[in-house]
Protein backbone atom coordinates (compact mmCIF):
# COMPACT_ATOMS: atom_id res chain seq x y z
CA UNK A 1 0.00 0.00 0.00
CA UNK A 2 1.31 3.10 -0.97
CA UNK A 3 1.83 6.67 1.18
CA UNK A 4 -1.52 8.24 -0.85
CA UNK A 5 -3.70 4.93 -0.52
CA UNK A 6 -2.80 5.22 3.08
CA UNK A 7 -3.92 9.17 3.23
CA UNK A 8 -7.46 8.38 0.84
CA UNK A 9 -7.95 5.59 3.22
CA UNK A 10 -7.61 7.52 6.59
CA UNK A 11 -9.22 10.17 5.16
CA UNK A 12 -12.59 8.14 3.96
CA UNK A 13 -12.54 6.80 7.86
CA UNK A 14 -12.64 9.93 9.29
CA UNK A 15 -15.76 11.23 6.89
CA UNK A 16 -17.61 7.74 7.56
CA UNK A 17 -16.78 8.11 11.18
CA UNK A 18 -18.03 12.29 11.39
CA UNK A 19 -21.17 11.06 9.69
CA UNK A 20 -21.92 8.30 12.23
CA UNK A 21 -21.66 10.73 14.96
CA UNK A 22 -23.85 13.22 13.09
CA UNK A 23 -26.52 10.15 12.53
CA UNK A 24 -26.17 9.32 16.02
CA UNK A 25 -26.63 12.53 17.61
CA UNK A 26 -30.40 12.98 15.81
CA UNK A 27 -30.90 9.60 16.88
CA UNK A 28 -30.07 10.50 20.82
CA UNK A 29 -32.05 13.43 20.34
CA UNK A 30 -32.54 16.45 22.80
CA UNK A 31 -30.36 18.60 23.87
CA UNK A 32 -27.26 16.43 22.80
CA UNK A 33 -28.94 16.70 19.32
CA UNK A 34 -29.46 20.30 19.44
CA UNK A 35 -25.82 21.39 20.50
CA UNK A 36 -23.98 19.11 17.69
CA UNK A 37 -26.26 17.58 14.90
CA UNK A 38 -25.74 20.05 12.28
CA UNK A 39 -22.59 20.60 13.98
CA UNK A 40 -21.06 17.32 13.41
CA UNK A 41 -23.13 17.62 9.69
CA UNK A 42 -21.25 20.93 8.48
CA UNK A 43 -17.97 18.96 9.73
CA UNK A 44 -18.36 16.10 7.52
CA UNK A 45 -19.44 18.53 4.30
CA UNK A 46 -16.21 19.55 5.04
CA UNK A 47 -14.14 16.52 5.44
CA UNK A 48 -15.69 15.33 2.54
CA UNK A 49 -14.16 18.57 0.54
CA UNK A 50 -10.71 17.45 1.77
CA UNK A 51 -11.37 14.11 1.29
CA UNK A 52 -12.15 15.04 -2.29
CA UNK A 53 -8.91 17.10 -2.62
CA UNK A 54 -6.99 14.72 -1.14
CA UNK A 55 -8.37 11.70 -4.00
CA UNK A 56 -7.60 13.97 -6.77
CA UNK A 57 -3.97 15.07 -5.52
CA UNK A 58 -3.23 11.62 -5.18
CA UNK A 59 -4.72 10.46 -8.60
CA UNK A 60 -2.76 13.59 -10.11
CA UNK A 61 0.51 12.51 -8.80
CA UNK A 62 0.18 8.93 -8.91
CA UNK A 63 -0.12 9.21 -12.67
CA UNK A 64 3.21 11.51 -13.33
């Protein structure tokens, strides 16, 4: 496994991982749910953007 397999893969994990909180916290409902649903949703759109980034760096420079 290369160094940017190893980078796409931790950074897949972390977006999977931010979206089952985000599920999880309108599941628990409340206050919990109020404080950090859309929270924990605005921080996966994001680590889904650098996800993103971080796929087409490494399909850029994996094909030079």
């Amino acid at each position: 496994m290369t160094t940017g397999q190893i980078v796409v893969a931790i950074a897949l994990v972390a977006v999977v991982l931010i979206l089952i909180a985000g599920v999880a916290s309108m599941f628990i409902g409340g206050e919990f749910a109020k404080k950090w649903s859309n929270r924990l949703m605005r921080y996966r759109v994001l680590a889904q953007f650098i996800a993103i980034v971080i796929i087409m760096l490494v399909l850029y420079f994996s094909t030079q």
